[in-house]
PDB file of N, CA and C in Angstrom:
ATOM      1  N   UNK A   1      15.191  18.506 -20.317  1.00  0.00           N
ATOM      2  CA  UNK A   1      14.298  17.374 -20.154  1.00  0.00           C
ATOM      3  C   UNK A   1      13.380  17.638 -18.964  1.00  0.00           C
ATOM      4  N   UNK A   2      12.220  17.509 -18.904  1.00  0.00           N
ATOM      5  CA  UNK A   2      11.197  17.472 -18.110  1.00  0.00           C
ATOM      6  C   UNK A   2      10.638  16.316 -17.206  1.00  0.00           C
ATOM      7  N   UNK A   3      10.418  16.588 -15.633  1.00  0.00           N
ATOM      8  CA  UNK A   3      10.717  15.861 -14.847  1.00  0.00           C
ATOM      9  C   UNK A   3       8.948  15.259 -14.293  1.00  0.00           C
ATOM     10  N   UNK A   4       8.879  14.617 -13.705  1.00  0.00           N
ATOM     11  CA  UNK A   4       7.404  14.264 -12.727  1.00  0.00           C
ATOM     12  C   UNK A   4       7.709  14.264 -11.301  1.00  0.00           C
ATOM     13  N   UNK A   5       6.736  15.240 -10.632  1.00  0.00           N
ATOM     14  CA  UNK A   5       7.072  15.261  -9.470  1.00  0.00           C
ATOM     15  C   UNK A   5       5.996  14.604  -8.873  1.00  0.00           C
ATOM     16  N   UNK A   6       5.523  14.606  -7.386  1.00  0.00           N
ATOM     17  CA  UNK A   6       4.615  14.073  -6.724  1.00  0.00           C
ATOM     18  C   UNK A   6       4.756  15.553  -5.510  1.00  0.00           C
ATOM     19  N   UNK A   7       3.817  15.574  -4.918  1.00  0.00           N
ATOM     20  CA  UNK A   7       3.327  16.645  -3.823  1.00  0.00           C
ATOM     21  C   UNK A   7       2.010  15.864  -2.889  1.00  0.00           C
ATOM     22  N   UNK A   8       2.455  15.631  -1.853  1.00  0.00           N
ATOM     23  CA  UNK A   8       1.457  14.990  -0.919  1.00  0.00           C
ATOM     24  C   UNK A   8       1.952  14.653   0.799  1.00  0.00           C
ATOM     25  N   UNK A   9       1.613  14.127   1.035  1.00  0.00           N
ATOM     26  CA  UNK A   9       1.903  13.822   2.703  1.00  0.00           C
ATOM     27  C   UNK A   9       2.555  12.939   2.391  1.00  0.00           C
ATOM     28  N   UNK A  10       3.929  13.101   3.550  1.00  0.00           N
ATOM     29  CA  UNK A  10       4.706  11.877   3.163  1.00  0.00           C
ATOM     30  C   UNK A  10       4.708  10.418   3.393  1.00  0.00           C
ATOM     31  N   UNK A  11       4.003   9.815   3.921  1.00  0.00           N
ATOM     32  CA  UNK A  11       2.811   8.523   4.134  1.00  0.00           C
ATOM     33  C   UNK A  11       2.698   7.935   2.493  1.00  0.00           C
ATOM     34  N   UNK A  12       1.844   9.186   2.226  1.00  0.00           N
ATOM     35  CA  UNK A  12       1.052   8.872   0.609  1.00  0.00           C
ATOM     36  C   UNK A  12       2.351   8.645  -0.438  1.00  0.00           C
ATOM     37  N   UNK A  13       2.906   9.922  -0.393  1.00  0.00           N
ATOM     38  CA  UNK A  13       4.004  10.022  -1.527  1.00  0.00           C
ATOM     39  C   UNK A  13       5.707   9.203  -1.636  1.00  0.00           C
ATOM     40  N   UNK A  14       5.525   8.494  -0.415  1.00  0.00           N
ATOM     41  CA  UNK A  14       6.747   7.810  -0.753  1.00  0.00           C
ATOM     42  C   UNK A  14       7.036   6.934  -1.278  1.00  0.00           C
ATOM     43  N   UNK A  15       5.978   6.199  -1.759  1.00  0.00           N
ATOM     44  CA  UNK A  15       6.332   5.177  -3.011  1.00  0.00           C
ATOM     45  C   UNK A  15       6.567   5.572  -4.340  1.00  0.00           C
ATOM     46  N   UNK A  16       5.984   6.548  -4.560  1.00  0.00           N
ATOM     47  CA  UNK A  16       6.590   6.881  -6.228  1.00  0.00           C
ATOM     48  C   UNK A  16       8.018   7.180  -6.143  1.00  0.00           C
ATOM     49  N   UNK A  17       9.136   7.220  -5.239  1.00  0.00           N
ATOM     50  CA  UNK A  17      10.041   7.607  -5.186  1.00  0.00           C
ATOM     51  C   UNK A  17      10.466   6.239  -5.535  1.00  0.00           C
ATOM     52  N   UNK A  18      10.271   4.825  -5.601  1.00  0.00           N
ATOM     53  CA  UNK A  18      10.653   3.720  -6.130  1.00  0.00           C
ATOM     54  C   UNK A  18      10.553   3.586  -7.148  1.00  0.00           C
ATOM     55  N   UNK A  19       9.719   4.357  -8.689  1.00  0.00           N
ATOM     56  CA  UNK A  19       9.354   3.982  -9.040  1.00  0.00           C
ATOM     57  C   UNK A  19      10.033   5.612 -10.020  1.00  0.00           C
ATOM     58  N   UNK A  20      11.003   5.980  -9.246  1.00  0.00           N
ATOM     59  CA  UNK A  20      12.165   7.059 -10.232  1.00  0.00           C
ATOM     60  C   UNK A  20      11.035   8.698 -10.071  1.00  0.00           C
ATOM     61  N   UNK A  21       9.705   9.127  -9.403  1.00  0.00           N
ATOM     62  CA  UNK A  21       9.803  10.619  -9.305  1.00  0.00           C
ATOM     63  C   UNK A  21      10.025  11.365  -8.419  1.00  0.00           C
ATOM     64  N   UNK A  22      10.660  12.055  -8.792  1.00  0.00           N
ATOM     65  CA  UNK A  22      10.502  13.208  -7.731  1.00  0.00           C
ATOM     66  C   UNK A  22       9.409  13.976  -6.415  1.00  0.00           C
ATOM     67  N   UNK A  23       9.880  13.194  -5.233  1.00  0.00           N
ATOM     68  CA  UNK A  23       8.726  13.317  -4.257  1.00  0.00           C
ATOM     69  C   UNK A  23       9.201  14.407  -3.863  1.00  0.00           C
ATOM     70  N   UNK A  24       8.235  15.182  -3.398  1.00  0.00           N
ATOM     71  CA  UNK A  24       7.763  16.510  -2.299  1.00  0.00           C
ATOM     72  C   UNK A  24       6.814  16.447  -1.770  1.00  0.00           C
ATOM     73  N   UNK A  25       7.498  16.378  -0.108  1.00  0.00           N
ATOM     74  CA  UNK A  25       6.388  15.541   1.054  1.00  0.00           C
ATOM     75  C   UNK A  25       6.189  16.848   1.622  1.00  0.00           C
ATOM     76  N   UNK A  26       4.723  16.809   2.046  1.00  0.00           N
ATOM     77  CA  UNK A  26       4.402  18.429   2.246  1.00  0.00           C
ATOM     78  C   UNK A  26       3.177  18.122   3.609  1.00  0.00           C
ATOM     79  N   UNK A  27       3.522  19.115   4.857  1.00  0.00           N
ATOM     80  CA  UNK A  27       2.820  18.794   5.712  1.00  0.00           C
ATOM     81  C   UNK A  27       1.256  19.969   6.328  1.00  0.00           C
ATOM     82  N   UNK A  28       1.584  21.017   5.293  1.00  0.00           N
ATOM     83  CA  UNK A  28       0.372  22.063   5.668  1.00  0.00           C
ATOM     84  C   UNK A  28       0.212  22.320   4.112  1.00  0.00           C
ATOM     85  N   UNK A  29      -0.974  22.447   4.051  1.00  0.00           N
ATOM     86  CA  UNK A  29      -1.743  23.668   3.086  1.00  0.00           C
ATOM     87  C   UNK A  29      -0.616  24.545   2.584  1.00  0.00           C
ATOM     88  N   UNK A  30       0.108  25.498   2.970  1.00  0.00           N
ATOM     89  CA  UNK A  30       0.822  26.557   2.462  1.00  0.00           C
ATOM     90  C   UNK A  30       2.197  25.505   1.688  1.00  0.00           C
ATOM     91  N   UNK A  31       2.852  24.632   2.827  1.00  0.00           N
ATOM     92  CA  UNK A  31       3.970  23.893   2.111  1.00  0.00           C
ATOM     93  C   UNK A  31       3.525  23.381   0.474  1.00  0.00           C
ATOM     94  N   UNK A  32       2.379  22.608   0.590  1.00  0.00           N
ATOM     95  CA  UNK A  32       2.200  22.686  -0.973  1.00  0.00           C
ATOM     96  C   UNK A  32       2.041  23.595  -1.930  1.00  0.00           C
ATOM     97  N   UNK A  33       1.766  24.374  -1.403  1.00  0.00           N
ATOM     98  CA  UNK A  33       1.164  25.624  -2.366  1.00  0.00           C
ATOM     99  C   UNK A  33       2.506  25.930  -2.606  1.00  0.00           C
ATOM    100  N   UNK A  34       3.406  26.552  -1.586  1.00  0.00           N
ATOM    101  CA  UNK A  34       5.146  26.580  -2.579  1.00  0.00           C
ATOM    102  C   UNK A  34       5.838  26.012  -3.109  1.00  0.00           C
ATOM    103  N   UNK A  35       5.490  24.958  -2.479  1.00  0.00           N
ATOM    104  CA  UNK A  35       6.258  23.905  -3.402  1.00  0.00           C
ATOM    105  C   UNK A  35       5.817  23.948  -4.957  1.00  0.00           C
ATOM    106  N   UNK A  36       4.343  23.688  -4.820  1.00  0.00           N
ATOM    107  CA  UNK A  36       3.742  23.966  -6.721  1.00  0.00           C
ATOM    108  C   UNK A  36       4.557  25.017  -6.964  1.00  0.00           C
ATOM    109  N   UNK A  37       4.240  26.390  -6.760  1.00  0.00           N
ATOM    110  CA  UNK A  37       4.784  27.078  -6.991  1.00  0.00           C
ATOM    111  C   UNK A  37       6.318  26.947  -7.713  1.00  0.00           C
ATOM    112  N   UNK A  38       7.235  26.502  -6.870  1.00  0.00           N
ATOM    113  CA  UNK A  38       8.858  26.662  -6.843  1.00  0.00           C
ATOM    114  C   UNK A  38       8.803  25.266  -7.561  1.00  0.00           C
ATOM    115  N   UNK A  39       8.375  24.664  -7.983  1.00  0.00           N
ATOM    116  CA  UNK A  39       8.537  23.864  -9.127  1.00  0.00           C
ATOM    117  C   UNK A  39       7.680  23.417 -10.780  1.00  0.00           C
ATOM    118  N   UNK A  40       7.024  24.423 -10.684  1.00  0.00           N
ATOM    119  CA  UNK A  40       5.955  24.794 -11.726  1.00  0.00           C
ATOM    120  C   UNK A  40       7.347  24.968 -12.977  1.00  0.00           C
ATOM    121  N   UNK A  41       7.757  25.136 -13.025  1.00  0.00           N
ATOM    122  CA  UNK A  41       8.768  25.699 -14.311  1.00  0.00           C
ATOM    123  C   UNK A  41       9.485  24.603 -14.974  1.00  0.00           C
ATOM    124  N   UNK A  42      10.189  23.115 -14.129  1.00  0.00           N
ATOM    125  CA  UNK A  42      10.585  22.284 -14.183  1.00  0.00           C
ATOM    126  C   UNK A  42       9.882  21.109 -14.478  1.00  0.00           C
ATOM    127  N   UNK A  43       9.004  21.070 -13.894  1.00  0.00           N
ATOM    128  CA  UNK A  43       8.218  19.699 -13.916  1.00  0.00           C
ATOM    129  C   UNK A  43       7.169  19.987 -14.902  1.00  0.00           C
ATOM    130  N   UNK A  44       7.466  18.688 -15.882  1.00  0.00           N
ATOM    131  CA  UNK A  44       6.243  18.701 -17.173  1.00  0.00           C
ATOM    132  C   UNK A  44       4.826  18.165 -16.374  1.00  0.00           C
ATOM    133  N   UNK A  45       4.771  17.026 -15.605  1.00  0.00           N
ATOM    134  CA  UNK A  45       3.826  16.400 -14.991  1.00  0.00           C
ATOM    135  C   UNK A  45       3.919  16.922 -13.354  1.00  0.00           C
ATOM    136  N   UNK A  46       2.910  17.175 -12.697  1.00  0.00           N
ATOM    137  CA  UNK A  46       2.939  17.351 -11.039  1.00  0.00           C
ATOM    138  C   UNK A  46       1.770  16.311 -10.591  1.00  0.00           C
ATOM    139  N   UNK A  47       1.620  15.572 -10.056  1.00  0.00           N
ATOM    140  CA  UNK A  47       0.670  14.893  -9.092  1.00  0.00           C
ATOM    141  C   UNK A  47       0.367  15.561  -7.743  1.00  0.00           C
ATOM    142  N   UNK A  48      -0.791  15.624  -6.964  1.00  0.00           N
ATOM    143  CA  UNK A  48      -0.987  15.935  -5.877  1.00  0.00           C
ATOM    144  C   UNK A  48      -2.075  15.552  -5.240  1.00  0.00           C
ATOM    145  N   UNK A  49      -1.840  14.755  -4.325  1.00  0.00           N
ATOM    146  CA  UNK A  49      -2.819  14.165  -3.792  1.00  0.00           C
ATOM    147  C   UNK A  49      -3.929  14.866  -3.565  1.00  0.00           C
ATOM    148  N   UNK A  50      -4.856  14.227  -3.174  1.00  0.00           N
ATOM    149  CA  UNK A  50      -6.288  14.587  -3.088  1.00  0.00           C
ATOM    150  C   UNK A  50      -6.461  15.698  -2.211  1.00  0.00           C
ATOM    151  N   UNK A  51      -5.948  15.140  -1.450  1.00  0.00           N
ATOM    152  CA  UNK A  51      -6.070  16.538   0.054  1.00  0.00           C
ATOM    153  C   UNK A  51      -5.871  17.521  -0.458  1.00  0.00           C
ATOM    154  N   UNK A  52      -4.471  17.638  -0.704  1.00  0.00           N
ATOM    155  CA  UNK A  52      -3.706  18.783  -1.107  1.00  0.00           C
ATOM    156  C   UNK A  52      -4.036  19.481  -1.915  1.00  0.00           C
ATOM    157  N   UNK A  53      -4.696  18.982  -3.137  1.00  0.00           N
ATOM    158  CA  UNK A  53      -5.437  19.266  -4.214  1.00  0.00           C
ATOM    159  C   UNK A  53      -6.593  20.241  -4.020  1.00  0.00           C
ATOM    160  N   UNK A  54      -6.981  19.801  -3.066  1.00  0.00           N
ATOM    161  CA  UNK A  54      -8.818  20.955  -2.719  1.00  0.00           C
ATOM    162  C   UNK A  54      -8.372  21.764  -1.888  1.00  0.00           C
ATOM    163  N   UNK A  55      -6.935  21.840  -1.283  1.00  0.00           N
ATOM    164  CA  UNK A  55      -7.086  23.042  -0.080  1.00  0.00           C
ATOM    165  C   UNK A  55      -6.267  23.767  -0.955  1.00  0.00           C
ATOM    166  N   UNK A  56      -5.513  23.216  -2.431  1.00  0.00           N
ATOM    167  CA  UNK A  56      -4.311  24.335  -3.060  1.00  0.00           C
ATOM    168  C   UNK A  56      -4.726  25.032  -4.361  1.00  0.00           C
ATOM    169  N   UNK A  57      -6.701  24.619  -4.884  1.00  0.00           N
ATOM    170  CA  UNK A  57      -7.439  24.758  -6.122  1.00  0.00           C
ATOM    171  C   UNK A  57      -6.751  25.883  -6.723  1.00  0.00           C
ATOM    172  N   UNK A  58      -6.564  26.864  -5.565  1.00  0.00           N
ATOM    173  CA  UNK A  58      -6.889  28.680  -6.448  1.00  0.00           C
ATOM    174  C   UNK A  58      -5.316  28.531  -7.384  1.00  0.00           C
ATOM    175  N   UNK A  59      -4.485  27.546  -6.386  1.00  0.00           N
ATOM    176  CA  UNK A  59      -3.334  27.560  -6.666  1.00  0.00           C
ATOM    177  C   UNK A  59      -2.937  27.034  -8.458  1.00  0.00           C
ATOM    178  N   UNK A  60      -3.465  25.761  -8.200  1.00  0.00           N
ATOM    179  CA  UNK A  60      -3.538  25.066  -9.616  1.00  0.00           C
ATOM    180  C   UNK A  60      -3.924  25.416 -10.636  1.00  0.00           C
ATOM    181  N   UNK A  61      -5.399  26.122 -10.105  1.00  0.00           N
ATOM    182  CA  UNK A  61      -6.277  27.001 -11.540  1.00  0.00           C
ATOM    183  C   UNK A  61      -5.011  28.005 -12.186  1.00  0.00           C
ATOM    184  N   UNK A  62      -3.873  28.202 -11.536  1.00  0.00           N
ATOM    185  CA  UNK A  62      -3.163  29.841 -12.329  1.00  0.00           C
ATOM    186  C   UNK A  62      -2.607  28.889 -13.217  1.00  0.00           C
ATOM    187  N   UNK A  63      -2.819  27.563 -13.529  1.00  0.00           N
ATOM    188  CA  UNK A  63      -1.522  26.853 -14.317  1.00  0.00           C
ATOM    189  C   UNK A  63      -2.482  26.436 -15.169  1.00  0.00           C
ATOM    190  N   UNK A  64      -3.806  26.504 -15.360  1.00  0.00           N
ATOM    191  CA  UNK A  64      -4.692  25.983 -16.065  1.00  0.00           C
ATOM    192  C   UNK A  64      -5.068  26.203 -17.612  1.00  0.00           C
ATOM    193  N   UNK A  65      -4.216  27.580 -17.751  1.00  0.00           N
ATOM    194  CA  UNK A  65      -4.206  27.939 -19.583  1.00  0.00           C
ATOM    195  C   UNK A  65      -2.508  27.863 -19.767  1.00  0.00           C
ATOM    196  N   UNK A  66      -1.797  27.039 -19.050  1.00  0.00           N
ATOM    197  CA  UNK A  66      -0.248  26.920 -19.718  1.00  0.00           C
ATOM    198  C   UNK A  66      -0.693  25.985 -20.183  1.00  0.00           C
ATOM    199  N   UNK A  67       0.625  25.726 -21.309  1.00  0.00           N
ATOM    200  CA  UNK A  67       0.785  23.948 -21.501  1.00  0.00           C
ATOM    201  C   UNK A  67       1.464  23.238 -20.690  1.00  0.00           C
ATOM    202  N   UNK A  68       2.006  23.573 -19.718  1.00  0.00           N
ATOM    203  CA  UNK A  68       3.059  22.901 -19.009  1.00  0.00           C
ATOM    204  C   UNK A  68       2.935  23.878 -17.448  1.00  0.00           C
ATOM    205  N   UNK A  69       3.040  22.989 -16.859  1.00  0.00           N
ATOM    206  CA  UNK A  69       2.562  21.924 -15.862  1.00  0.00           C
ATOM    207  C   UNK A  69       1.163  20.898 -15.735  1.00  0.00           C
ATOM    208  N   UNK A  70       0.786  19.973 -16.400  1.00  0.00           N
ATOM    209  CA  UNK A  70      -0.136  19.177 -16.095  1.00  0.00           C
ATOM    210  C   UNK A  70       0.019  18.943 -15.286  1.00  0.00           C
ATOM    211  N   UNK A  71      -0.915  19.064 -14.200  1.00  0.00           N
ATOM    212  CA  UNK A  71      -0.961  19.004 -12.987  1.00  0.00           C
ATOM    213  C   UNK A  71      -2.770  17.893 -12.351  1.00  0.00           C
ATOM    214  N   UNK A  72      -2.141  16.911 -11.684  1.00  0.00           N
ATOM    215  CA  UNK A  72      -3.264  15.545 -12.110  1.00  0.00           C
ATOM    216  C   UNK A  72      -3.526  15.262 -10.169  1.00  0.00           C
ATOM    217  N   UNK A  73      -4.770  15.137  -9.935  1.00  0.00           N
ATOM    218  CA  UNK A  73      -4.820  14.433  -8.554  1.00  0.00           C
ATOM    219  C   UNK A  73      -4.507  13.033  -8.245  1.00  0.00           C
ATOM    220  N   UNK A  74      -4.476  12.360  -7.138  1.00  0.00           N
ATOM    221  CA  UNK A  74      -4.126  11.074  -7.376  1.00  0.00           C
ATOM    222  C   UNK A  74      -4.616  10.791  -5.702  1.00  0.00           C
ATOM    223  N   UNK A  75      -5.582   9.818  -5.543  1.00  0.00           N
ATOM    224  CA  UNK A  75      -5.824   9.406  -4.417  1.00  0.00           C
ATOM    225  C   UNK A  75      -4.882   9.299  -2.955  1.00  0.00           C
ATOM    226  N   UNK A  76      -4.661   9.505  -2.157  1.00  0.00           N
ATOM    227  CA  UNK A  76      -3.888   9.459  -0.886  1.00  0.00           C
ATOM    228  C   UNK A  76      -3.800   8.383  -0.157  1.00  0.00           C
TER     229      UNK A  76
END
């Protein structure tokens, strides 16, 4: 079964954790980028905040011809 995670500053991302997903609170540029990484395989859906999103692009684009990880921004 396939999970939804969240990836963002932990400020932003701790409410979806009420609301049953899987948060990963991430405080530099690189922490997100592994984190995508080390959970790309598991998670059907990834969210990542905005920030995180434009400093981790090159990162996201490698997931961009799978079917799996949809990977979606979400305001901060």
């Amino acid at each position: 079964m396939y999970k939804i995670g969240v990836i963002g500053d932990k400020q932003s991302v701790q409410g979806f954790k009420a609301v049953g997903l899987d948060v990963f609170d991430c405080n530099t540029r690189e922490d997100a980028k592994n984190t995508l990484h080390k959970i790309a395989d598991d998670y059907a859906i990834i969210y990542v905040t905005e920030s995180f999103y434009d400093q981790i692009k090159e990162s996201i684009y490698e997931y961009n011809e799978e079917r799996l990880p949809a990977i979606i921004p979400i305001p901060g």
